[in-house]
N, C-alpha and C. Protein backbone atom coordinates (compact mmCIF):
# COMPACT_ATOMS: atom_id res chain seq x y z
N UNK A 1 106.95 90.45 98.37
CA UNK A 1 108.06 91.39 98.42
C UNK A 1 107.66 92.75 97.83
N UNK A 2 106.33 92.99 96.91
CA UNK A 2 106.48 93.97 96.61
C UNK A 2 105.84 94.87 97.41
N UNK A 3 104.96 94.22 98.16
CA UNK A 3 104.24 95.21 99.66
C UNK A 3 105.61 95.82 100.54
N UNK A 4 106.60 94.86 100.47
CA UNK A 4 107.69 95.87 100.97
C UNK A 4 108.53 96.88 100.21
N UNK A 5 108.95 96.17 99.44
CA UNK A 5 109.57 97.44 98.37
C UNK A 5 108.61 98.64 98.21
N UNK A 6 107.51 98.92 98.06
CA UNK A 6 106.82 99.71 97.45
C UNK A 6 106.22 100.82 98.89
N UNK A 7 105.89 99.62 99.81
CA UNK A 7 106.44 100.72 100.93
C UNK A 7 107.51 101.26 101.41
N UNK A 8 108.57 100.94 101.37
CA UNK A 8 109.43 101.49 101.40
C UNK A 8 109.77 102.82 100.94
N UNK A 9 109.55 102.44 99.53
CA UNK A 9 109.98 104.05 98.62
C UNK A 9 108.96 104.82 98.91
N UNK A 10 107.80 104.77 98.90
CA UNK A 10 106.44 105.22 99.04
C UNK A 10 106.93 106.01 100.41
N UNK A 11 107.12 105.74 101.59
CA UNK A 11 107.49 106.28 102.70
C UNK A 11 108.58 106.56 103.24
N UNK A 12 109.76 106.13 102.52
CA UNK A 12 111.60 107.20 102.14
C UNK A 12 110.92 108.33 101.83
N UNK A 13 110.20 108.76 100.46
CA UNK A 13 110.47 110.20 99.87
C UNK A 13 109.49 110.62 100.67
N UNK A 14 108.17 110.39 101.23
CA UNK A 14 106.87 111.31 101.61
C UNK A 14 107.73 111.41 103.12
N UNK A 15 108.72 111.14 103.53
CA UNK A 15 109.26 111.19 105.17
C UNK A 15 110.25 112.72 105.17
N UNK A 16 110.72 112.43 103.37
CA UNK A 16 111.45 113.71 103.43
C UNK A 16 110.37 114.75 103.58
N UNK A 17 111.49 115.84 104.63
CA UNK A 17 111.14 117.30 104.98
C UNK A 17 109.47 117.18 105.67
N UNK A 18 109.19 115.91 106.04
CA UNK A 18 108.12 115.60 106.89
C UNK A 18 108.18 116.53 108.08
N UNK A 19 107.41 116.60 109.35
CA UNK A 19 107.55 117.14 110.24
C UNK A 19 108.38 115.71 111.32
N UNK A 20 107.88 114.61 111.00
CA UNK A 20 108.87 113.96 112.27
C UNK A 20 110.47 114.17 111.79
N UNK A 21 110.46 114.52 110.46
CA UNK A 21 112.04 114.26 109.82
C UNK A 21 112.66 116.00 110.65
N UNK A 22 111.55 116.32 110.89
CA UNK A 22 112.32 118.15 111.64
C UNK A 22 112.14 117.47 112.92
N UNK A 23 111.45 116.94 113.09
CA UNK A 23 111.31 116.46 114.77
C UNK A 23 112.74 115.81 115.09
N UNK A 24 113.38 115.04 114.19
CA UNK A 24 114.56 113.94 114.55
C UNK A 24 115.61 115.12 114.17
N UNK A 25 115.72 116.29 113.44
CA UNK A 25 116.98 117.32 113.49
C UNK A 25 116.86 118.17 114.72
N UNK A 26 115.64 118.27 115.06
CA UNK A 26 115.59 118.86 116.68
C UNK A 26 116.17 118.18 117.93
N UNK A 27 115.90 117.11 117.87
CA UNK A 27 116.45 115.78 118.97
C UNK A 27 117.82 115.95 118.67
N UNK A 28 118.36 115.93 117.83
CA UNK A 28 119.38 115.76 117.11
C UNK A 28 121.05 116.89 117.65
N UNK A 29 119.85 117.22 117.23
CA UNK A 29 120.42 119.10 117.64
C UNK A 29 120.26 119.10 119.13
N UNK A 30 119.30 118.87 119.87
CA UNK A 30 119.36 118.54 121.50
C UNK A 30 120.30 118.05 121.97
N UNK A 31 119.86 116.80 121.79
CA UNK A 31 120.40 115.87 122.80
C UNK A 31 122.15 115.35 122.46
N UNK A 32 122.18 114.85 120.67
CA UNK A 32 123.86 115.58 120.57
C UNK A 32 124.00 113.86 120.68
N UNK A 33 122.90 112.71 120.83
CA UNK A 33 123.45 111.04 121.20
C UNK A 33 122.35 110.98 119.86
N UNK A 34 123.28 110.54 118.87
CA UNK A 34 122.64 109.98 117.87
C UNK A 34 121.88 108.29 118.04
N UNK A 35 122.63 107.59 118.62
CA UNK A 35 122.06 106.45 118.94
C UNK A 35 120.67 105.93 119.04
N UNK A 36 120.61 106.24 120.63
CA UNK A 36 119.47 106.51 121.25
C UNK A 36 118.28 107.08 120.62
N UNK A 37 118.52 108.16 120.04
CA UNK A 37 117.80 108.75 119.19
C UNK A 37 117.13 107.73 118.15
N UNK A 38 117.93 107.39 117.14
CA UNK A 38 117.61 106.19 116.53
C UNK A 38 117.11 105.16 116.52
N UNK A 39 117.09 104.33 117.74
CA UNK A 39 116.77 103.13 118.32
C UNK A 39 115.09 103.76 118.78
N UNK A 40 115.11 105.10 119.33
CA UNK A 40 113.38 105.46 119.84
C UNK A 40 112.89 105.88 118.73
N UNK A 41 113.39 106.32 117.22
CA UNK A 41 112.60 106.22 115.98
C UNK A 41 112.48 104.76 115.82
N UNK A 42 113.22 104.03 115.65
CA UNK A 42 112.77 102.77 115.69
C UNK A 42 112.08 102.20 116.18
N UNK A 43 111.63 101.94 117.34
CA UNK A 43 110.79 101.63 118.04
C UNK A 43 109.53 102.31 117.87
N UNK A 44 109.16 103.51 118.21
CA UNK A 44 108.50 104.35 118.07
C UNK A 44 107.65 104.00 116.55
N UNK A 45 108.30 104.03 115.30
CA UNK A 45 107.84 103.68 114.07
C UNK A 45 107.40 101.82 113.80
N UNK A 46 108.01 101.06 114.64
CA UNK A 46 107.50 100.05 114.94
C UNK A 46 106.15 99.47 115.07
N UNK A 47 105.98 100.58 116.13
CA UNK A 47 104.75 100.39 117.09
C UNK A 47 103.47 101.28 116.43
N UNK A 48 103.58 102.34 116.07
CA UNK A 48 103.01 103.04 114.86
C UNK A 48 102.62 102.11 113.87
N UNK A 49 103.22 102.33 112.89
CA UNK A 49 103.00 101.72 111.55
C UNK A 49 102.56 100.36 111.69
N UNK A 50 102.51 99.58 112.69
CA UNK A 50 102.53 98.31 113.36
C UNK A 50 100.86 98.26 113.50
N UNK A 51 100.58 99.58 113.93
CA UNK A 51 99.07 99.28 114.46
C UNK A 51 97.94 100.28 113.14
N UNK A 52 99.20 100.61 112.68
CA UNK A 52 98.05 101.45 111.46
C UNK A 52 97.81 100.53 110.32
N UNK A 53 98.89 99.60 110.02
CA UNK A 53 98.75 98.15 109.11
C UNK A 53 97.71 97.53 109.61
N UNK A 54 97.44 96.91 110.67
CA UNK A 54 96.74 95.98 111.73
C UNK A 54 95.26 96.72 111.66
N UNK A 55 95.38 98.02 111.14
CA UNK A 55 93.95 98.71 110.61
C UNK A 55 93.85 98.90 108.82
N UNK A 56 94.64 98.76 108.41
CA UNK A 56 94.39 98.84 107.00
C UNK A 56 94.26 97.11 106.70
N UNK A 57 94.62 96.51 107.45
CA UNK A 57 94.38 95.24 107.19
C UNK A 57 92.37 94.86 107.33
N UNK A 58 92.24 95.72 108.58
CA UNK A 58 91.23 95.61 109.08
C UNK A 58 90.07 96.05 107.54
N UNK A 59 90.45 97.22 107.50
CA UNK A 59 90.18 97.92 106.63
C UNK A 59 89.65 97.07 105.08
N UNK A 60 90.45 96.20 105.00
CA UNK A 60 90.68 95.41 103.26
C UNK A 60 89.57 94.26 103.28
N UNK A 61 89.45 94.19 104.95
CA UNK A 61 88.86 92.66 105.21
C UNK A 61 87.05 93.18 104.84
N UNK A 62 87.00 94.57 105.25
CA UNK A 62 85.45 94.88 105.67
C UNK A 62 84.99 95.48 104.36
N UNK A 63 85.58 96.69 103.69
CA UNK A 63 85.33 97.02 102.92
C UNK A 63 85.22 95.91 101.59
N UNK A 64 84.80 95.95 100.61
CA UNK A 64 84.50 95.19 99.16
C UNK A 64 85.87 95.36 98.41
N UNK A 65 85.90 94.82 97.23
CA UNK A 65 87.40 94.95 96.58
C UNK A 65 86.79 96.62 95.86
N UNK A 66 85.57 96.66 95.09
CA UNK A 66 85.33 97.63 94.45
C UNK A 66 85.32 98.90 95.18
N UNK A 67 84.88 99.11 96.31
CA UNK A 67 84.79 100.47 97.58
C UNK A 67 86.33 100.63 98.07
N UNK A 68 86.92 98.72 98.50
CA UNK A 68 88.51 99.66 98.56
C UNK A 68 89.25 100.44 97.40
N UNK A 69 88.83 99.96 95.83
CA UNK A 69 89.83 100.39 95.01
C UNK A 69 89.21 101.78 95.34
N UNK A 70 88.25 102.37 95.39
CA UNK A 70 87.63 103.92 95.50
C UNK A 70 88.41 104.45 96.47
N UNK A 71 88.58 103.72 97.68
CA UNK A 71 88.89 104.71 98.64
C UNK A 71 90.45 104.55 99.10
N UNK A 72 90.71 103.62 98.42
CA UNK A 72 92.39 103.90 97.96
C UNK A 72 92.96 104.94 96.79
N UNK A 73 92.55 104.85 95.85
CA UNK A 73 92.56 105.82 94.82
C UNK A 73 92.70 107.01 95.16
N UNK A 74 91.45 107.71 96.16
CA UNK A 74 90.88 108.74 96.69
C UNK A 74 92.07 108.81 97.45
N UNK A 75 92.26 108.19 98.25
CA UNK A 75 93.40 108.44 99.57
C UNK A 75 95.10 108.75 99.00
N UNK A 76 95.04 107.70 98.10
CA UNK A 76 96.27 108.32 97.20
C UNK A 76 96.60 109.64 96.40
N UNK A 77 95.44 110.16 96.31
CA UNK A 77 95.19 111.48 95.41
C UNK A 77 95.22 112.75 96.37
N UNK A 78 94.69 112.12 97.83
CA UNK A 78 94.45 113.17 98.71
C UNK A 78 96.05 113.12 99.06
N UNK A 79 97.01 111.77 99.69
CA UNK A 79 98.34 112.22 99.82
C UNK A 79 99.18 113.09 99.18
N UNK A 80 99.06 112.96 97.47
CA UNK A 80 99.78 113.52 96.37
C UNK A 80 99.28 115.15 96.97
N UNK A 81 98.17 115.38 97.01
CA UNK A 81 97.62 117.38 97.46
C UNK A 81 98.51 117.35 98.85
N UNK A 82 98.18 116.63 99.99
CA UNK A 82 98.87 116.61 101.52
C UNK A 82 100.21 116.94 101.28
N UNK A 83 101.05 116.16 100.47
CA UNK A 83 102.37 116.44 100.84
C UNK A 83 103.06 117.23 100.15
N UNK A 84 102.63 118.64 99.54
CA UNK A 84 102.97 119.38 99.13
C UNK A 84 102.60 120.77 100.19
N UNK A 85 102.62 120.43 101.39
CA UNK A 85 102.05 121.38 102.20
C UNK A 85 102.98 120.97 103.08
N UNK A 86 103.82 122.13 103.04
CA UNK A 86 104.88 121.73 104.12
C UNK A 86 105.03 121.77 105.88
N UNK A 87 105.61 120.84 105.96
CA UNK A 87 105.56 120.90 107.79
C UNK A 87 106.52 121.69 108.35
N UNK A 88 105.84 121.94 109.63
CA UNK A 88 106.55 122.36 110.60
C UNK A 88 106.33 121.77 112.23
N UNK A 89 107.69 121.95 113.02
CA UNK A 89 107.40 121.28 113.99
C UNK A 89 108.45 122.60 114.47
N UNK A 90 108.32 122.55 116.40
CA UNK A 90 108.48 123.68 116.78
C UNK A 90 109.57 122.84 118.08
N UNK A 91 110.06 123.46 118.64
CA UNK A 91 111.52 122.66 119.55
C UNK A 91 109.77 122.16 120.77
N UNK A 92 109.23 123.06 121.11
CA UNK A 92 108.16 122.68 122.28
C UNK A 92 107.63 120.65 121.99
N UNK A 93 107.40 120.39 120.98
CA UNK A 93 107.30 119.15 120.80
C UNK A 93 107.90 117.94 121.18
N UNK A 94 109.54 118.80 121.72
CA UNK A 94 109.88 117.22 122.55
C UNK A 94 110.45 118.39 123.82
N UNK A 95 109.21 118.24 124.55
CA UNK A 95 109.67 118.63 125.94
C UNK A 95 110.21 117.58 127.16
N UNK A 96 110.03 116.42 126.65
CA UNK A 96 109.73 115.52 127.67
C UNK A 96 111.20 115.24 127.89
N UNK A 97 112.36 115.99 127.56
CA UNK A 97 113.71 115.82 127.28
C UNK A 97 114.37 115.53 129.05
N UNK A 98 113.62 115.64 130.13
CA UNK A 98 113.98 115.27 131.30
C UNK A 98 114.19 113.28 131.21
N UNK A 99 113.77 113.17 130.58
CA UNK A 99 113.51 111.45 130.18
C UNK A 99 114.65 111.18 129.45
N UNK A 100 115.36 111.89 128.91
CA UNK A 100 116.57 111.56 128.19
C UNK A 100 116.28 111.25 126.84
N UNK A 101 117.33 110.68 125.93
CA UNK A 101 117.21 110.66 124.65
C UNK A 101 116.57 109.61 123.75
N UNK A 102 116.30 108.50 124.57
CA UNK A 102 115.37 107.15 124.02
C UNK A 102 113.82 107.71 123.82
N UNK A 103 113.95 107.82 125.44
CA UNK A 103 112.37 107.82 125.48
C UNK A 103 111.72 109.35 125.30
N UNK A 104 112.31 110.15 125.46
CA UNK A 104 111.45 111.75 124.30
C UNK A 104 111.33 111.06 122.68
N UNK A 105 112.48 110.59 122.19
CA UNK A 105 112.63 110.56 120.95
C UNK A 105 110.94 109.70 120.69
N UNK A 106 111.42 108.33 121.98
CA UNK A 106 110.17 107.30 121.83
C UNK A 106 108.68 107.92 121.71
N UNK A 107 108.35 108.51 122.71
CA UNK A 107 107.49 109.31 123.15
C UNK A 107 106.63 110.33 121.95
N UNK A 108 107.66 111.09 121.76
CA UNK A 108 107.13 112.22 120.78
C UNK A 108 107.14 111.93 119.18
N UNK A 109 108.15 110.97 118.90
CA UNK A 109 107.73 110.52 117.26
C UNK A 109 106.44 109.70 117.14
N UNK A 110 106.24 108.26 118.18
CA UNK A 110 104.92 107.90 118.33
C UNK A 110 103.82 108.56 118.11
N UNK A 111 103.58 110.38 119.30
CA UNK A 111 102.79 110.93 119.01
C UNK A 111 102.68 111.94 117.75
N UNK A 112 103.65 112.06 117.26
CA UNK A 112 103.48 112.90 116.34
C UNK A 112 103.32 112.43 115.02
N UNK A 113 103.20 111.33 114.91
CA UNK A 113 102.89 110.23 113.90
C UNK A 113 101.65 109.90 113.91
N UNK A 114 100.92 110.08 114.99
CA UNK A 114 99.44 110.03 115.21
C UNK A 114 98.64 110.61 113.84
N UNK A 115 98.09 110.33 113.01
CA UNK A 115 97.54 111.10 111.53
C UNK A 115 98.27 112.04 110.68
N UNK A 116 99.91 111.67 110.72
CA UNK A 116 100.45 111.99 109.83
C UNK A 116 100.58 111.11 108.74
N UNK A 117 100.87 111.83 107.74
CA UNK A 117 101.11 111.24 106.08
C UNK A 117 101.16 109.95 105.97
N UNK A 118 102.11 109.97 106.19
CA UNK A 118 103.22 108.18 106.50
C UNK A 118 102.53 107.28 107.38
N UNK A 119 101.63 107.50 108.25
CA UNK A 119 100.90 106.77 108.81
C UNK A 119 99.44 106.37 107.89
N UNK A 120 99.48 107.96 107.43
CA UNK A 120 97.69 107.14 106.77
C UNK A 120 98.09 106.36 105.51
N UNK A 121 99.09 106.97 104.65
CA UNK A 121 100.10 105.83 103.95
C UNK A 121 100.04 104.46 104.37
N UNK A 122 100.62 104.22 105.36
CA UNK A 122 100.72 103.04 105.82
C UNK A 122 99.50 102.07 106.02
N UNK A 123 98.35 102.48 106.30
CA UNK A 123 97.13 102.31 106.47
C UNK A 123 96.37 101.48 105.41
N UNK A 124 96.39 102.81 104.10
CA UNK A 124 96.30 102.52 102.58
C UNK A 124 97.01 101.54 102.03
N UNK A 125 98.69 101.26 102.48
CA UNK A 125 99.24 100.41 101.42
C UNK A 125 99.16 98.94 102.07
N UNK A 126 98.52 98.32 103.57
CA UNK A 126 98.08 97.65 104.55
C UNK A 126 96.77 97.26 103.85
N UNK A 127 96.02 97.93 103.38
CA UNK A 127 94.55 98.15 102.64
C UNK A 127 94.74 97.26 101.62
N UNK A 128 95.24 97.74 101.00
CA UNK A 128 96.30 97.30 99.62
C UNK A 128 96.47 96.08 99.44
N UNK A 129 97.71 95.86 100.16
CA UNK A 129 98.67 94.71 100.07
C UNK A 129 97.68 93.41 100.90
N UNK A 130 97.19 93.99 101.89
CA UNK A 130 96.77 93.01 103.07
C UNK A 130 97.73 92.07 103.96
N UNK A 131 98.90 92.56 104.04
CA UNK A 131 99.98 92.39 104.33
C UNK A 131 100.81 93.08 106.12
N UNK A 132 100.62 92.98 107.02
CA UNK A 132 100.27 93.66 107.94
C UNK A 132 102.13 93.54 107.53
N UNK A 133 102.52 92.22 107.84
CA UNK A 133 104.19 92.25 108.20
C UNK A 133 105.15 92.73 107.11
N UNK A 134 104.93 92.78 105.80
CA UNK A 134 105.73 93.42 104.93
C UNK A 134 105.59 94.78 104.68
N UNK A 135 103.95 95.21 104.99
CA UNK A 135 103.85 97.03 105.03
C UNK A 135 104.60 97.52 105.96
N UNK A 136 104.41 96.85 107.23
CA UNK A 136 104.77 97.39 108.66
C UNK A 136 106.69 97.53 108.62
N UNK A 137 107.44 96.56 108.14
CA UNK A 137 108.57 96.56 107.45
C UNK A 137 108.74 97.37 107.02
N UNK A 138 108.50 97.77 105.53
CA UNK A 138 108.21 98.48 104.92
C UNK A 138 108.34 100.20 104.97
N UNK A 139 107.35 100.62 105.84
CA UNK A 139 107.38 101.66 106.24
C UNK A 139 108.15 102.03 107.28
N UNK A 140 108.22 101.02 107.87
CA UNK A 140 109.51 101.50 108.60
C UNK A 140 110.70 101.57 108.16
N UNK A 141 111.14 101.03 107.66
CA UNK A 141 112.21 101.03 106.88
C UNK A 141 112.24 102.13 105.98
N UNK A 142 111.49 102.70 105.63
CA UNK A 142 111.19 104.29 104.88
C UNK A 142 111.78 105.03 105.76
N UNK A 143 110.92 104.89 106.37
CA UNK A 143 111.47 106.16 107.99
C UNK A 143 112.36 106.13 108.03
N UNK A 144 113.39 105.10 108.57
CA UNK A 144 114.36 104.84 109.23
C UNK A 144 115.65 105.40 107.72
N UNK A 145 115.45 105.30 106.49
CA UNK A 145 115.89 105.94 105.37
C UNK A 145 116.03 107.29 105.84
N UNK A 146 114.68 107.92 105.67
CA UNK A 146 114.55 109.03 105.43
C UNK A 146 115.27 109.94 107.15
N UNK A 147 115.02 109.09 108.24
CA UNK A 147 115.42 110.07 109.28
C UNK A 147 116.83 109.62 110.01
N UNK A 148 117.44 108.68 109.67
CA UNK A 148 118.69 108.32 110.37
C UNK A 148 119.40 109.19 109.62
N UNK A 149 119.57 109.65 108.41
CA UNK A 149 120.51 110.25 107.75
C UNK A 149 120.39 112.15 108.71
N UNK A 150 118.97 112.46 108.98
CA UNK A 150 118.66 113.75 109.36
C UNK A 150 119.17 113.79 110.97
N UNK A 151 119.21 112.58 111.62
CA UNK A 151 119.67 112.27 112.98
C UNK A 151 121.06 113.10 112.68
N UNK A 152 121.62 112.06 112.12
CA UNK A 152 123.69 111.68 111.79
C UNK A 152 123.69 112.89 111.08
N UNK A 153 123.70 113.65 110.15
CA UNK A 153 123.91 115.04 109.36
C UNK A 153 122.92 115.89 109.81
N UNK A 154 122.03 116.03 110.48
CA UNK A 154 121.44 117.06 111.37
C UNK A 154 121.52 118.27 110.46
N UNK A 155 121.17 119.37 110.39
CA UNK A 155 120.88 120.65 109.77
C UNK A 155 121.54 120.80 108.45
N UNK A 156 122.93 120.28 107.97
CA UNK A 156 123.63 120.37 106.70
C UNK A 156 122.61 120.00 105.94
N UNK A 157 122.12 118.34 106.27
CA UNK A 157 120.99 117.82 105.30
C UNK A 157 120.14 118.21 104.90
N UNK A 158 119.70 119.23 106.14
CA UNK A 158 117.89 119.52 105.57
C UNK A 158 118.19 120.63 104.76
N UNK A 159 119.68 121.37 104.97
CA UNK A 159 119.59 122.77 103.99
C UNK A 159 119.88 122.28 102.71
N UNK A 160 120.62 121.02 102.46
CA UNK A 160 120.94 120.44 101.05
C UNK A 160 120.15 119.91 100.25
N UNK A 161 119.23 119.85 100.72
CA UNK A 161 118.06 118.36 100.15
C UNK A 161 117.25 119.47 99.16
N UNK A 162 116.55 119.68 98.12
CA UNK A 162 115.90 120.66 97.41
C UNK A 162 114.86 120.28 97.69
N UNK A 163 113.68 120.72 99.09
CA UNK A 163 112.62 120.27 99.92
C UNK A 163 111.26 119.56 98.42
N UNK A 164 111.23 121.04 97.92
CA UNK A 164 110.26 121.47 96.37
C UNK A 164 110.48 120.32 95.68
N UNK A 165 111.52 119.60 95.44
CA UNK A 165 111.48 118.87 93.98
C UNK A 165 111.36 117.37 95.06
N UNK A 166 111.67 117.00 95.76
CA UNK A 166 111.37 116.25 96.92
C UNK A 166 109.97 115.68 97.29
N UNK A 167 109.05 116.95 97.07
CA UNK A 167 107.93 116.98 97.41
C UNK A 167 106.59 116.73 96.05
N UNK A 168 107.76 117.50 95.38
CA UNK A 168 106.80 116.89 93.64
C UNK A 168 106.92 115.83 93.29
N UNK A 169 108.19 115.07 93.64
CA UNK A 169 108.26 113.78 93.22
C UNK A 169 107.23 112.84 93.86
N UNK A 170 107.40 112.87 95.44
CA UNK A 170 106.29 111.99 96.14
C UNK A 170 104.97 112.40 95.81
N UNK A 171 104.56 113.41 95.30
CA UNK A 171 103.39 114.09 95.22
C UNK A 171 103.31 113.23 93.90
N UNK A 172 104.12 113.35 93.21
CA UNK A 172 103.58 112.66 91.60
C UNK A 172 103.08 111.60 91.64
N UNK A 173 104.35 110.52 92.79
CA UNK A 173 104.12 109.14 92.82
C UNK A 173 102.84 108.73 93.60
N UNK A 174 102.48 109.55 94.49
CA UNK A 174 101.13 109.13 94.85
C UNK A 174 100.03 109.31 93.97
N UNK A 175 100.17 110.49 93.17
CA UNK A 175 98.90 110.80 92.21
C UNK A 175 99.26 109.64 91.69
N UNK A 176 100.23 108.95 90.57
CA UNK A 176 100.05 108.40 89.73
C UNK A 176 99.78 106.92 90.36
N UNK A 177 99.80 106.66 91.80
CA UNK A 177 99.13 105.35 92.44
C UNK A 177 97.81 105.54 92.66
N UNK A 178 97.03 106.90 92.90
CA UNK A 178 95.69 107.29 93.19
C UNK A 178 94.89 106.65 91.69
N UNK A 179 95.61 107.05 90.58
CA UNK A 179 95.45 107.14 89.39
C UNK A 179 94.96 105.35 88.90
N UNK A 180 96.27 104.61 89.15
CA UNK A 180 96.11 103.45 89.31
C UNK A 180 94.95 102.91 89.79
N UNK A 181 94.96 103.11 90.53
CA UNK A 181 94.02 102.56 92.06
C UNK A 181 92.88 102.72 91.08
N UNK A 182 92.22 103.94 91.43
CA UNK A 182 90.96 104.16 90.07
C UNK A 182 90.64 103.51 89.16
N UNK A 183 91.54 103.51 88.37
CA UNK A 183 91.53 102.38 87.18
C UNK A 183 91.37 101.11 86.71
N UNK A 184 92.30 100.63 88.44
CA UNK A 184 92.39 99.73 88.41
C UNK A 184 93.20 98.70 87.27
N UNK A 185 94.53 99.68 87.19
CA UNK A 185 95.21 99.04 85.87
C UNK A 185 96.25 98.37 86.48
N UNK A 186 97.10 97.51 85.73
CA UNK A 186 97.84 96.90 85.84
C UNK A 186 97.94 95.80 86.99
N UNK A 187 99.35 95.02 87.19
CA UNK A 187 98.89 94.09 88.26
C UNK A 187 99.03 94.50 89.52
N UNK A 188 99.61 95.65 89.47
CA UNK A 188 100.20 96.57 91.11
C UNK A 188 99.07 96.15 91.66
N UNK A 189 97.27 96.95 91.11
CA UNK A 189 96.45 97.29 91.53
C UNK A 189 95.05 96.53 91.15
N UNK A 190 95.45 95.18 91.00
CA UNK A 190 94.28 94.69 90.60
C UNK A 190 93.99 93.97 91.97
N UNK A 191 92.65 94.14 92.50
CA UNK A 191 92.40 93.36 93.67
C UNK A 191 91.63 92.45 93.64
């Protein structure tokens, strides 16, 4: 359970003010069917995080326990710098809006998830845990936190949310898992 919990929160806050989280106020703002919308983040983050676990799994099996704690550490330290660099996404990103509101939503969060944050996240805490079905959970269930609310409240949200303190927080919590990781302290991170 704690490969899920921990993804979870881990990928709620790093989703805020993400670029798919502007991607889902753009759809949002489009298309005007919250639903649909929802159901192709869902899916979409499914199938993602689904196959980036299925590589961090890969990942845990090949590498040594001592080279993963390095290059988890490392990867956690590099997220904490990453997500303090804010995104942007531009309306051109879901053109495919002739397809209607499932499948753009489907379509373009899939790709735009391609080597974002939350994916290499997902990867790392897959690495981690060795857990393909509770990360993959997990992170989705982050998402689905962090962007159903930006679907359903669309633009109010993103102007309310204080992006900065949002971004220090996840930034902290990854340093201080990079930190871990390194160390190799406690039982979070003993492999």
């Amino acid at each position: 359970m704690e490969a899920l919990f921990l993804s979870t929160g881990i990928v709620a806050i790093a989703e805020i003010g993400d670029k798919t989280q502007l991607l889902a106020l753009v759809l949002a703002a489009r298309f005007r069917k919250p639903l649909p919308i929802i159901l192709g983040i869902l899916v979409a983050t499914l199938a993602n995080h689904g196959l980036a676990a299925w590589v961090g799994t890969l990942v845990a099996d090949w590498l040594g326990a001592d080279t993963l704690r390095w290059v988890l550490g490392l990867s956690f330290l590099g997220m904490a710098v990453w997500i303090l660099i804010p995104d942007k996404v531009d309306e051109e990103t879901a053109t495919v809006s002739r397809f209607g509101p499932f499948v753009t939503t489907l379509v373009s969060f899939f790709l735009l998830e391609i080597g974002d944050k939350t994916q290499i996240a997902t990867i790392a805490l897959a690495a981690r845990f060795d857990d393909l079905l509770l990360v993959t959970l997990g992170t989705t269930l982050g998402m689905m936190i962090a962007n159903v609310p930006a679907v359903l409240l669309g633009h109010v949200a993103a102007t309310k949310i204080p992006m900065p303190l949002v971004h220090g927080l996840a930034a902290l919590i990854f340093a201080v898992l990079g930190v871990l990781a390194l160390a190799n302290a406690g039982d979070l991170f003993s492999l």
